[in-house]
Protein backbone atom coordinates (compact mmCIF):
# COMPACT_ATOMS: atom_id res chain seq x y z
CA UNK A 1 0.00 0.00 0.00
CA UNK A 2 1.09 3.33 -0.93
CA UNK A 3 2.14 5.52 1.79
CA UNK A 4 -0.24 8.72 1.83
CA UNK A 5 -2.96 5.80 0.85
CA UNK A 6 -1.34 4.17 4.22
CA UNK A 7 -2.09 7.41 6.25
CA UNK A 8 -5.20 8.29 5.23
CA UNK A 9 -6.97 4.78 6.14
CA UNK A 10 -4.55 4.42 9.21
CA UNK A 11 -6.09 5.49 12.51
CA UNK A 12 -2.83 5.94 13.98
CA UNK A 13 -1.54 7.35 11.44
CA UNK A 14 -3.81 9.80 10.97
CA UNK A 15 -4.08 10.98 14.52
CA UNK A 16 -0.44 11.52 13.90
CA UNK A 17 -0.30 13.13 10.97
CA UNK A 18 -3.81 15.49 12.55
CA UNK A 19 -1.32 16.47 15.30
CA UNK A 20 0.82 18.17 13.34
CA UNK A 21 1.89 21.44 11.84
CA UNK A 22 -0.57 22.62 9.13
CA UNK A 23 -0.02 20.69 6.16
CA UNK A 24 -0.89 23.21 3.51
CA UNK A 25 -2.78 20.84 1.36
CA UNK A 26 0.15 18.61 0.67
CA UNK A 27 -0.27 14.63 0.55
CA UNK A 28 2.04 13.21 3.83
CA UNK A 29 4.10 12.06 1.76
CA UNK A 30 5.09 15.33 0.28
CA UNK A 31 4.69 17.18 3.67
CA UNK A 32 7.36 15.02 5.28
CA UNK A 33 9.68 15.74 1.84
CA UNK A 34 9.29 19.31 2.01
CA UNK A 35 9.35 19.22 5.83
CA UNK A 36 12.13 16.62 6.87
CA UNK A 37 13.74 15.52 3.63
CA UNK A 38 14.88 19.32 1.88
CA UNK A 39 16.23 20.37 5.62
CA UNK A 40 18.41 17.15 5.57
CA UNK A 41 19.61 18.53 2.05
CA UNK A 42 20.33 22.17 2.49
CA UNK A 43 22.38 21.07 5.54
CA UNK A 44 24.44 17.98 4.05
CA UNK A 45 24.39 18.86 0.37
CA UNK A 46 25.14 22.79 0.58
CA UNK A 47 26.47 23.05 3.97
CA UNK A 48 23.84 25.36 5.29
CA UNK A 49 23.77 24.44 9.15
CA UNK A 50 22.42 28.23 10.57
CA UNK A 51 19.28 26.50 12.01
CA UNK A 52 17.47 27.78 14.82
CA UNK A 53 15.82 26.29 17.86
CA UNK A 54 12.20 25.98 15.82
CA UNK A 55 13.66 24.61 12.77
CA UNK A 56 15.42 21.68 14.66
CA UNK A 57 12.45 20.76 17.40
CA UNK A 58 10.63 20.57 13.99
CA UNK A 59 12.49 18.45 12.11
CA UNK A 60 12.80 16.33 15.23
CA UNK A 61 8.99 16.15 15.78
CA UNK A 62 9.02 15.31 11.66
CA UNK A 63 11.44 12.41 12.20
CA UNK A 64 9.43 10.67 15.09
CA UNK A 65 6.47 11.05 13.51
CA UNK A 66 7.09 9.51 10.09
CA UNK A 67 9.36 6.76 12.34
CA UNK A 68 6.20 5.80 14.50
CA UNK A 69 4.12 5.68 10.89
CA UNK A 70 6.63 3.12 9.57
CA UNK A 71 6.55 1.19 12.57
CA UNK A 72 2.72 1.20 12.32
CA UNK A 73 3.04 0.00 8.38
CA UNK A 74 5.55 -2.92 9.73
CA UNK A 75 3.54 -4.16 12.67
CA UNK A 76 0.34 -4.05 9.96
CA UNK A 77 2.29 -5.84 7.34
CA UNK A 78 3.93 -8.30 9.60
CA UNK A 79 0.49 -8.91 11.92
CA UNK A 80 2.04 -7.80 15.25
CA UNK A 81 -0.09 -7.05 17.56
């Protein structure tokens, strides 16, 4: 299953995703690419590492979040309960 399909039929995973920052209409797929994924760039491809104290309890809210989704997709996949 897709991811964003993954999300939006997830309970979890929604109530995750609903506890977030505003997604501006993006799929959460594409929020967490714009969100986590670009950061990650502009810091290891272009060196830019003048982040402030929002930027990085963001990004670390970002990464837990889309961690405890995956988690979710592997204990549905594998039938953990």
């Amino acid at each position: 299953m897709p991811f964003d399909e993954f999300v939006a039929e997830n309970v979890i995973a929604g109530k995750i995703m609903t506890g977030l920052s505003d997604p501006a209409g993006l799929s959460a797929k594409q929020y967490f690419q714009s969100g986590l994924f670009h950061l990650r760039n502009r810091i290891v491809h272009w060196g830019y590492v003048n982040t402030n104290q929002a930027e990085a309890e963001r990004c670390h809210t970002l990464a837990v979040a889309i961690v405890t989704i995956l988690r979710e997709m592997d204990r549905i996949r594998y039938g953990v309960i």
